[in-house]
N, C-alpha and C. Protein backbone atom coordinates (compact mmCIF):
# COMPACT_ATOMS: atom_id res chain seq x y z
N UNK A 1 27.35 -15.51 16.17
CA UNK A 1 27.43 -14.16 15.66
C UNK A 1 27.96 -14.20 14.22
N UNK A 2 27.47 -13.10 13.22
CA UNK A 2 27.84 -13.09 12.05
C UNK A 2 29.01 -12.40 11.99
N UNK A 3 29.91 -13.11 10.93
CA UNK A 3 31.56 -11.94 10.78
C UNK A 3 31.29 -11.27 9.43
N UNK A 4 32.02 -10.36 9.54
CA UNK A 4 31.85 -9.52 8.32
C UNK A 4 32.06 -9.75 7.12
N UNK A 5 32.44 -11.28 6.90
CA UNK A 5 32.67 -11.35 5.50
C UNK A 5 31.59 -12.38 5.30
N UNK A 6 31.04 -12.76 5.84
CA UNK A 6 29.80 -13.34 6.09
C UNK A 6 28.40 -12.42 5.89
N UNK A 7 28.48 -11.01 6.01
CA UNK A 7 27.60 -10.61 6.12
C UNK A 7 27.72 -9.72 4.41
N UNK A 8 28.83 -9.78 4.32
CA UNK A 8 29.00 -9.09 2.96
C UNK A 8 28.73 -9.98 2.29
N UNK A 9 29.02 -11.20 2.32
CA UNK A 9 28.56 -12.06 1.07
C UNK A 9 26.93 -12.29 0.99
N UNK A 10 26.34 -12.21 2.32
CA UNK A 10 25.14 -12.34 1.88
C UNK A 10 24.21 -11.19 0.75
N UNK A 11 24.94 -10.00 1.68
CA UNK A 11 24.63 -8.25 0.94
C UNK A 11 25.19 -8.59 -0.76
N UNK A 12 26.39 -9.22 -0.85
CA UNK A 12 26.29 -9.29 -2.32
C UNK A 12 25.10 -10.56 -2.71
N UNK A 13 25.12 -11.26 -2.26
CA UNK A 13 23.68 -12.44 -3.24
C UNK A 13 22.43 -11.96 -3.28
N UNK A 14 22.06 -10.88 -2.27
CA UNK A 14 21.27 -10.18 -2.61
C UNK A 14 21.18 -9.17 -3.41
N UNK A 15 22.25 -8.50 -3.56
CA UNK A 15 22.40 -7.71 -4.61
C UNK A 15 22.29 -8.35 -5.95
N UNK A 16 22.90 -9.06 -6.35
CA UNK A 16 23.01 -10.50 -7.51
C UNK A 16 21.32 -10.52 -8.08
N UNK A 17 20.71 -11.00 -6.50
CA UNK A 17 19.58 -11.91 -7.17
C UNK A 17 18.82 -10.33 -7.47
N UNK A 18 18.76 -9.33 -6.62
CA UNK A 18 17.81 -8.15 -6.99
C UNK A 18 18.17 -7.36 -8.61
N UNK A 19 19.44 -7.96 -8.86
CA UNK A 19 19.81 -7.56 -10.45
C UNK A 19 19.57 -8.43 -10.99
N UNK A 20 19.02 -9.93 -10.83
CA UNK A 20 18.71 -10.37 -11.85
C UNK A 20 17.42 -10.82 -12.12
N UNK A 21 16.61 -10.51 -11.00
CA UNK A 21 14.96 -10.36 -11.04
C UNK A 21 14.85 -9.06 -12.02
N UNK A 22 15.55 -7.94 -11.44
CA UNK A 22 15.21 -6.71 -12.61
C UNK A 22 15.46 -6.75 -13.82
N UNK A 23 16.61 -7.24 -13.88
CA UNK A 23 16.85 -7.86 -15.38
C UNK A 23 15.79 -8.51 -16.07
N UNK A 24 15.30 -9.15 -15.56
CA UNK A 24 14.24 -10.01 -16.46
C UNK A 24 13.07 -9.68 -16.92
N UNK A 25 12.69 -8.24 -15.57
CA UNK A 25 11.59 -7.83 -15.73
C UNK A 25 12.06 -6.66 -16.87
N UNK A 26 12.55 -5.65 -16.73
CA UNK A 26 13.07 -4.85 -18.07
C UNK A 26 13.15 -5.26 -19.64
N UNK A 27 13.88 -6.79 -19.28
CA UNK A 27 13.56 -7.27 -20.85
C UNK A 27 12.20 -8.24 -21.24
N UNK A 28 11.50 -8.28 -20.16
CA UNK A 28 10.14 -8.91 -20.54
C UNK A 28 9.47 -7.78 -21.18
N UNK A 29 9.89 -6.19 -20.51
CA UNK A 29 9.20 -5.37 -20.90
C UNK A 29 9.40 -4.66 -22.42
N UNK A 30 10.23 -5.17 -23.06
CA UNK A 30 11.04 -5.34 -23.70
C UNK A 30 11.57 -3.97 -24.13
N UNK A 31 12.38 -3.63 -22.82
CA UNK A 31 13.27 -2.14 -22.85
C UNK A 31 14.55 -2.67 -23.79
N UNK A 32 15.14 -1.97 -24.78
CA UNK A 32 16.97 -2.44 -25.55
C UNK A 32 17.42 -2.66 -24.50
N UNK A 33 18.68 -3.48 -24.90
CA UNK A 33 19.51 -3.83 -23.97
C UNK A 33 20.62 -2.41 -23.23
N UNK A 34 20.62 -1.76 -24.11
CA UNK A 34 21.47 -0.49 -23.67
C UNK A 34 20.78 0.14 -22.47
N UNK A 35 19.23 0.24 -22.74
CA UNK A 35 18.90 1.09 -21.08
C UNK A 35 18.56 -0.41 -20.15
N UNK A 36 18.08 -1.23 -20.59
CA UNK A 36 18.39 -3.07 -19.22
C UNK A 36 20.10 -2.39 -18.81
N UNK A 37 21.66 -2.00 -19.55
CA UNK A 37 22.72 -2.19 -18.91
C UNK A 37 22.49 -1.09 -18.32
N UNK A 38 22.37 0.26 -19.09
CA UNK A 38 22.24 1.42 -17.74
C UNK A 38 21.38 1.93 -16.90
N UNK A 39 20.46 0.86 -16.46
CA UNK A 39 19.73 0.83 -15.26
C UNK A 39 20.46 -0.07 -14.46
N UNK A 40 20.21 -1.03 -14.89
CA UNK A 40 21.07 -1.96 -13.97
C UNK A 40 22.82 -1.26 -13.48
N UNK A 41 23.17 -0.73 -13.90
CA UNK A 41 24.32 0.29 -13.99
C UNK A 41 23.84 0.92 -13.02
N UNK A 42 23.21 1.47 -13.03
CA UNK A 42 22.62 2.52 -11.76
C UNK A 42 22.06 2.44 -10.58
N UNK A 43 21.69 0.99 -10.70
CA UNK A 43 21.34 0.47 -10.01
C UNK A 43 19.73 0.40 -9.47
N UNK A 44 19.01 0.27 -10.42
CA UNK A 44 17.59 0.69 -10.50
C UNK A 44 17.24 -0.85 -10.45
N UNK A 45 16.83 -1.09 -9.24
CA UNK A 45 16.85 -2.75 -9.25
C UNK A 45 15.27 -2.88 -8.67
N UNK A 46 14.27 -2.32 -8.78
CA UNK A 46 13.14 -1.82 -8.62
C UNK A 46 12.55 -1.27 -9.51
N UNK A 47 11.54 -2.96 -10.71
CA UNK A 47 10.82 -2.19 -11.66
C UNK A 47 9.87 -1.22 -11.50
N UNK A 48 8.66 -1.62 -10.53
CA UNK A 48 8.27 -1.24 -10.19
C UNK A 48 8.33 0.55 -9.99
N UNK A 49 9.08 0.69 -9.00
CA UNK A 49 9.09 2.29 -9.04
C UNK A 49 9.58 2.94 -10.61
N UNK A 50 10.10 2.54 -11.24
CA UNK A 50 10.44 2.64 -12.84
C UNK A 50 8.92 3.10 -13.56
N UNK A 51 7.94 2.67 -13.61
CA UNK A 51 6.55 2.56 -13.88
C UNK A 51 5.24 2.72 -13.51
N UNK A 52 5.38 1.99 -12.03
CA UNK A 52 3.88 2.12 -11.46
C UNK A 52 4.16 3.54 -10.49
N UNK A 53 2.96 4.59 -10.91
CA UNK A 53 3.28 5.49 -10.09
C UNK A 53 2.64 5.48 -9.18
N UNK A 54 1.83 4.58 -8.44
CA UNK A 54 1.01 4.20 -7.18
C UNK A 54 1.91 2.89 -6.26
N UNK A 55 2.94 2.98 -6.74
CA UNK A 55 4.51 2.06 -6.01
C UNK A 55 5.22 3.19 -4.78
N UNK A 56 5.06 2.67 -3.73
CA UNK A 56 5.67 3.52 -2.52
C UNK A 56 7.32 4.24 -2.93
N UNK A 57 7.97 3.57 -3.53
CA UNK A 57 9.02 4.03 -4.30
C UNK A 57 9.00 4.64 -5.73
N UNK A 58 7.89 4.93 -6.16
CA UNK A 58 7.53 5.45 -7.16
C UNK A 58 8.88 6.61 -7.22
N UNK A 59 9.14 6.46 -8.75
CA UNK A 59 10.26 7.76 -9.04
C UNK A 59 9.35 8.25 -9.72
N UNK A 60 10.08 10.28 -9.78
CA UNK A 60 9.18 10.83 -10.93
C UNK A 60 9.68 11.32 -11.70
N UNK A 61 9.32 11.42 -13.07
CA UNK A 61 9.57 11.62 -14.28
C UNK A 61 10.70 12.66 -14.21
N UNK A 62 10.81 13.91 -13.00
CA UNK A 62 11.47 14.63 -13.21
C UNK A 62 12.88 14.04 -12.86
N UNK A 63 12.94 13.16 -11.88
CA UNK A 63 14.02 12.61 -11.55
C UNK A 63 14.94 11.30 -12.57
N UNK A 64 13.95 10.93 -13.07
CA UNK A 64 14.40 10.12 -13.83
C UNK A 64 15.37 11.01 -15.08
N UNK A 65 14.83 11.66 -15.62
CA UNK A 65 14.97 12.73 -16.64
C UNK A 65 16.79 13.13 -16.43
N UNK A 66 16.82 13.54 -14.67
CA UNK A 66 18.02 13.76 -14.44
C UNK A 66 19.16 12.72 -14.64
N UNK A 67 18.58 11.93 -14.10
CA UNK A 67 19.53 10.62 -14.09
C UNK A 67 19.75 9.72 -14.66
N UNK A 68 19.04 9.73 -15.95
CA UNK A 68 18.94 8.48 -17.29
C UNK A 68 19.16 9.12 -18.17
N UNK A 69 19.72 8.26 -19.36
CA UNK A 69 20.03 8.83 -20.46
C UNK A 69 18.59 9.32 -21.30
N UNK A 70 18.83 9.94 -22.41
CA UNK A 70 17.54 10.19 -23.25
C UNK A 70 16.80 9.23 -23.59
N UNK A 71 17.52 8.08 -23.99
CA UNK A 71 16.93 6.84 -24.64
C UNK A 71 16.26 6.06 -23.55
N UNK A 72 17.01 5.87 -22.19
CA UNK A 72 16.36 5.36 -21.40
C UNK A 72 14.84 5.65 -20.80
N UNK A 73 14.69 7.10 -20.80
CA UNK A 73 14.14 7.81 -20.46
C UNK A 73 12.85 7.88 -21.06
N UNK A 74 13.27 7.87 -22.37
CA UNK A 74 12.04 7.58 -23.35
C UNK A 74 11.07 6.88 -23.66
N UNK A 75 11.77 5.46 -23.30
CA UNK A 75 11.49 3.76 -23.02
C UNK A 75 10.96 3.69 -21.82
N UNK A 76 10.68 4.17 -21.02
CA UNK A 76 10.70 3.88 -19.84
C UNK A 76 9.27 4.85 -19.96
N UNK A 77 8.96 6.36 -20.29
CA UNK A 77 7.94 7.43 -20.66
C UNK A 77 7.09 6.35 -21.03
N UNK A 78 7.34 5.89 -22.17
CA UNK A 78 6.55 5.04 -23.48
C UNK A 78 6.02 4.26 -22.71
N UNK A 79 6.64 3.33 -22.39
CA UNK A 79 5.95 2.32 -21.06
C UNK A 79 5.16 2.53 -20.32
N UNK A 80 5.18 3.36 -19.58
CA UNK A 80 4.36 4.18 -18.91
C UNK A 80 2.97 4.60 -19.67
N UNK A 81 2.85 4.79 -20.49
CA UNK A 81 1.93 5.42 -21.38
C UNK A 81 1.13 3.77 -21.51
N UNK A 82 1.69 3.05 -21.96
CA UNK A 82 0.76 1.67 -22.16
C UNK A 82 -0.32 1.51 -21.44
């Protein structure tokens, strides 16, 4: 049986590795580093829904709007547009 600090450490390496797959993909995309920290801040660890709007997690523009800064928001629009 798993103990709980066993199970938290796994929940954090997954957390780890899902921030640093996103990480990579944000700056491949080449978002500034200010919206890569406040996504990752937010925990937007899913490029995917960030962009593709045919992604089962697809976010929408209106939500994003709420919850990102302007700049992020913008970068992220722009992208979209490509």
């Amino acid at each position: 049986m798993i103990d709980h600090d066993d199970a938290r450490a796994a929940a954090d390496y997954a957390t780890l590795l899902h921030r640093r797959d996103a990480k990579a993909k944000y700056e491949e995309w080449g978002f500034s580093e200010a919206t890569v920290a406040e996504l990752l801040n937010k925990e937007f660890f899913i490029p995917a829904a960030l962009v593709d709007r045919e992604h089962a997690k697809a976010l929408t523009e209106d939500y994003m709007q709420r919850e990102l800064s302007a700049q992020a928001f913008g970068e992220i629009k722009a992208f979209r547009r490509k």
